[in-house]
C-alpha atoms as a PDB file:
ATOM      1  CA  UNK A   1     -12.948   0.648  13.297  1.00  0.00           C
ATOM      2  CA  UNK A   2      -9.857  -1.849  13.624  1.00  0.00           C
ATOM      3  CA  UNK A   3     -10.941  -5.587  12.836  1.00  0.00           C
ATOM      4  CA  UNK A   4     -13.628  -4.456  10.142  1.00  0.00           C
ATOM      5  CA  UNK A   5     -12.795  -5.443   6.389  1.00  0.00           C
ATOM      6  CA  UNK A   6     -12.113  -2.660   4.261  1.00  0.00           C
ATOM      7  CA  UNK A   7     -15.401  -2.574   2.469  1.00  0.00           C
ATOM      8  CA  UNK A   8     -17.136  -2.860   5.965  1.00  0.00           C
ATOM      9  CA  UNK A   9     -15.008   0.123   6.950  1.00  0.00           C
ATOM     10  CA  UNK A  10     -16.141   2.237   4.451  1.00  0.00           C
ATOM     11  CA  UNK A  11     -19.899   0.758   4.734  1.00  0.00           C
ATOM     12  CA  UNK A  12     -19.908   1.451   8.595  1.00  0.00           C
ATOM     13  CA  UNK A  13     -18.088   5.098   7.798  1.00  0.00           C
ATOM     14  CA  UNK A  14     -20.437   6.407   5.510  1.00  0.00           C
ATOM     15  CA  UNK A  15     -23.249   4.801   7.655  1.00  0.00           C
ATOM     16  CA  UNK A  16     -22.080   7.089  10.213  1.00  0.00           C
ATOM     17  CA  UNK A  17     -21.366  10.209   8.366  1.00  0.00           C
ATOM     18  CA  UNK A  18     -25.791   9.845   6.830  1.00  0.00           C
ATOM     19  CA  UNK A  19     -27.019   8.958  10.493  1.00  0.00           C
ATOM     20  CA  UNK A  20     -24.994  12.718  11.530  1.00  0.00           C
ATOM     21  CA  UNK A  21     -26.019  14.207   8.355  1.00  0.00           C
ATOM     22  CA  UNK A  22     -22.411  15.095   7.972  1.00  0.00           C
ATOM     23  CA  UNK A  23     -21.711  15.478   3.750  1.00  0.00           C
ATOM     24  CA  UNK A  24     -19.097  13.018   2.443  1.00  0.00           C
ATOM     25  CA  UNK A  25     -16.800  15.442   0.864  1.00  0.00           C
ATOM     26  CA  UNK A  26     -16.559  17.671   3.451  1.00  0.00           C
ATOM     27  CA  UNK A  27     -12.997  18.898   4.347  1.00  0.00           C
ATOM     28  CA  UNK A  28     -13.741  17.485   7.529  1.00  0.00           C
ATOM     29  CA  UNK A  29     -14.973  14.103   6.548  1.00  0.00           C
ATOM     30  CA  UNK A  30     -11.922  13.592   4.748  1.00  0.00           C
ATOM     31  CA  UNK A  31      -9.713  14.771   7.543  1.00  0.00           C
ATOM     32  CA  UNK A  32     -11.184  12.324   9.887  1.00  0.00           C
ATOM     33  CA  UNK A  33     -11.324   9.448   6.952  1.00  0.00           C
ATOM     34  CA  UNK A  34      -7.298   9.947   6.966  1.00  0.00           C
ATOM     35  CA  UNK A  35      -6.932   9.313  10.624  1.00  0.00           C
ATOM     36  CA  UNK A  36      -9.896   6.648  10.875  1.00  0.00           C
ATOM     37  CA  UNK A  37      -8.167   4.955   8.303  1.00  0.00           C
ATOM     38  CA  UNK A  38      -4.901   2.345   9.240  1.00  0.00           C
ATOM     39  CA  UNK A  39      -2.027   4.424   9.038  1.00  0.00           C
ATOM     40  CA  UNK A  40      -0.144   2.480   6.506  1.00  0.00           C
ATOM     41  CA  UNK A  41      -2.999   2.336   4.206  1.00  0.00           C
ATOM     42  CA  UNK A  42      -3.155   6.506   4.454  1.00  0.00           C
ATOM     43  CA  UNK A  43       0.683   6.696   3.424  1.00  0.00           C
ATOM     44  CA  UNK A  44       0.109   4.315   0.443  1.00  0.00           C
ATOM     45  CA  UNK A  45      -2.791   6.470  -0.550  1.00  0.00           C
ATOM     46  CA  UNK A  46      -0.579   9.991   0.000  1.00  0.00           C
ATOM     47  CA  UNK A  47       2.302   8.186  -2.293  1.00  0.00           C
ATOM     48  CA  UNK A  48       0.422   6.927  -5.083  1.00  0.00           C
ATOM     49  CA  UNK A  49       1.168   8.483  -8.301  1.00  0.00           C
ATOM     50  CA  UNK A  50      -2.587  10.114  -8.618  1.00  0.00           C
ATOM     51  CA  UNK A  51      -2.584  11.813  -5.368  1.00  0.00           C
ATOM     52  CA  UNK A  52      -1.601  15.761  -5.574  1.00  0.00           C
ATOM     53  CA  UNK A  53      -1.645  17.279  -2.526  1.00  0.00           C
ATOM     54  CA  UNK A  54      -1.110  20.802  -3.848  1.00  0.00           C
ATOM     55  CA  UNK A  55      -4.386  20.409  -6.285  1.00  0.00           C
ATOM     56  CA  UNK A  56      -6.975  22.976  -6.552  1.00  0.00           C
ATOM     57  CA  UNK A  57      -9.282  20.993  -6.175  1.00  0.00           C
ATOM     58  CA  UNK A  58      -8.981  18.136  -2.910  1.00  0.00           C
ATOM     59  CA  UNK A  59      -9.922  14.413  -3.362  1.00  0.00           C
ATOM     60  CA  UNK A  60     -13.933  13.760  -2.950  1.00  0.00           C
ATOM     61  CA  UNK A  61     -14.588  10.959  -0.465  1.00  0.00           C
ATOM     62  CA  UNK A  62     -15.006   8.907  -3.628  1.00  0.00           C
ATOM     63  CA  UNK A  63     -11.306   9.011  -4.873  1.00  0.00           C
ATOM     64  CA  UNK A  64     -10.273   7.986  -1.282  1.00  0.00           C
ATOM     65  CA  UNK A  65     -12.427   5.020  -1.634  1.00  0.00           C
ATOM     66  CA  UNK A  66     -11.533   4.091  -4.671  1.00  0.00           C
ATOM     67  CA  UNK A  67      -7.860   4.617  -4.293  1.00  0.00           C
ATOM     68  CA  UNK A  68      -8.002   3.069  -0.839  1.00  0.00           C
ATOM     69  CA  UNK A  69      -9.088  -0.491  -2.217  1.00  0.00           C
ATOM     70  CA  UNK A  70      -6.618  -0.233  -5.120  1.00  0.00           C
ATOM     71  CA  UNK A  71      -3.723   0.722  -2.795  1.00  0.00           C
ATOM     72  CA  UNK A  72      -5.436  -2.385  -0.736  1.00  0.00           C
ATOM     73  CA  UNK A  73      -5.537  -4.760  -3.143  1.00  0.00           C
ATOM     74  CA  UNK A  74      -1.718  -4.095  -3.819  1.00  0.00           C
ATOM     75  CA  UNK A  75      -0.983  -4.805  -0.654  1.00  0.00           C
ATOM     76  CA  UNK A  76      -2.678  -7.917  -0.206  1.00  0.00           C
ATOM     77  CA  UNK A  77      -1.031  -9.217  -3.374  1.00  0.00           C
ATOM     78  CA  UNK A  78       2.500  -8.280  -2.099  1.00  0.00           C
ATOM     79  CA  UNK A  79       1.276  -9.708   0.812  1.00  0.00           C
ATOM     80  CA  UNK A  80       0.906 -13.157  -0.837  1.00  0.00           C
ATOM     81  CA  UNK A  81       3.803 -12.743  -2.756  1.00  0.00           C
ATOM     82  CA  UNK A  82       5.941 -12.638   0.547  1.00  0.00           C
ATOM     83  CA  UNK A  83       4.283 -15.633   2.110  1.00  0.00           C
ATOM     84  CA  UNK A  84       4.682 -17.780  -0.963  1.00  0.00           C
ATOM     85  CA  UNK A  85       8.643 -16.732  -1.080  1.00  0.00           C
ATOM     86  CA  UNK A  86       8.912 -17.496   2.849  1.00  0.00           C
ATOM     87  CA  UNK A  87       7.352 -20.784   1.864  1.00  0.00           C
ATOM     88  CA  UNK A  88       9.822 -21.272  -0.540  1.00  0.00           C
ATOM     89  CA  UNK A  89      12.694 -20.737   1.652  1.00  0.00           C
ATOM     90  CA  UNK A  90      11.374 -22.726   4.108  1.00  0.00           C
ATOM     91  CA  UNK A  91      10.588 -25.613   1.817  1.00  0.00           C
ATOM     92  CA  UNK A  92      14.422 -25.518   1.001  1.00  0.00           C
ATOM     93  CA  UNK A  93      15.490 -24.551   4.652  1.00  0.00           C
ATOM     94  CA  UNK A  94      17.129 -21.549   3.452  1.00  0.00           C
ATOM     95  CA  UNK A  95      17.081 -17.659   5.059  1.00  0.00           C
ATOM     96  CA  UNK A  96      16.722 -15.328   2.191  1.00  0.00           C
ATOM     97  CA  UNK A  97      20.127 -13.717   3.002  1.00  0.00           C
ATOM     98  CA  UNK A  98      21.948 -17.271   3.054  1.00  0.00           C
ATOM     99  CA  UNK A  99      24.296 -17.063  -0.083  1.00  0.00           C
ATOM    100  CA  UNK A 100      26.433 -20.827   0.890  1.00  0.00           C
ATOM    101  CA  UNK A 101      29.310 -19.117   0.813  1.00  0.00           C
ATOM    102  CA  UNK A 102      29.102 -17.608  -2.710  1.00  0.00           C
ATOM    103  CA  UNK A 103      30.523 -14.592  -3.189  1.00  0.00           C
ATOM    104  CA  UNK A 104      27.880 -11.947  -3.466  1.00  0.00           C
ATOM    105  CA  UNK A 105      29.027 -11.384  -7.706  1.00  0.00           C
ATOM    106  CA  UNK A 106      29.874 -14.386  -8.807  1.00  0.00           C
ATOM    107  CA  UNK A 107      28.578 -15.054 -11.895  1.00  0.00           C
ATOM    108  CA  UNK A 108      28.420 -11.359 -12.617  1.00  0.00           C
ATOM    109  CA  UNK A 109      30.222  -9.518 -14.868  1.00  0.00           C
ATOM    110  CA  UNK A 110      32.432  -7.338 -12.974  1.00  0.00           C
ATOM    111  CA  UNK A 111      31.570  -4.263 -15.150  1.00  0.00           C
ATOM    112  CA  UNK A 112      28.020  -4.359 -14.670  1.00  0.00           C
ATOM    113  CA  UNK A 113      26.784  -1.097 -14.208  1.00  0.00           C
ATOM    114  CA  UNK A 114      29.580   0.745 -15.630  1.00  0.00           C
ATOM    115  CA  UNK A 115      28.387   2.526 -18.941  1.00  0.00           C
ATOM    116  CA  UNK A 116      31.988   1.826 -20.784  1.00  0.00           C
ATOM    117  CA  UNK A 117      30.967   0.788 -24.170  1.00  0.00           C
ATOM    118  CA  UNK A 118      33.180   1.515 -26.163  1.00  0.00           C
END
């Protein structure tokens, strides 16, 4: 389903799923949402905070959904975030690892980080 929005995924998906009278929560269903799914979108999913996979009780197709376009909508925002610092750096001609010769702590306190305070 590559090239479909996300909402059009899941539209198109559950579409599917009625028209084979196949139940959404099925073990199945979600099996095949997982892999259906883009694979980088699954791994933010498996990482967030609120999935457990050793629960008693697995995600319903719901919580998949729902956790989808929340793991989605982070995405999109780091997304943006990146472009507008690459515009940045552009705007200045810079590379974000270009320091101008700086060394990498000046301007740092040489003891940062060490818990001596005493």
């Amino acid at each position: 389903m590559a090239g479909l929005s996300l909402d059009d995924f899941f539209a198109k998906f559950k579409q599917l799923l009625h028209e084979a009278g196949v139940p959404l929560d099925d073990k199945g269903t979600i099996e095949t949402l997982k892999h259906a799914m883009a694979k980088g979108l699954t791994s933010a999913i498996i990482n967030s905070p609120t999935f457990d996979p050793t629960a008693e009780v697995p995600w319903t197709f719901k919580q998949w959904e729902e956790q989808a376009c929340k793991s989605h909508l982070k995405w999109k925002a780091a997304a943006k975030f990146t472009q507008t610092c690459q515009g940045l750096f552009q705007a200045f001609k810079l590379s974000p690892k270009q320091t101008h010769g700086r060394n990498n702590n000046q301007g740092r306190n040489s003891n940062w980080g060490n818990n001596n305070y005493g």
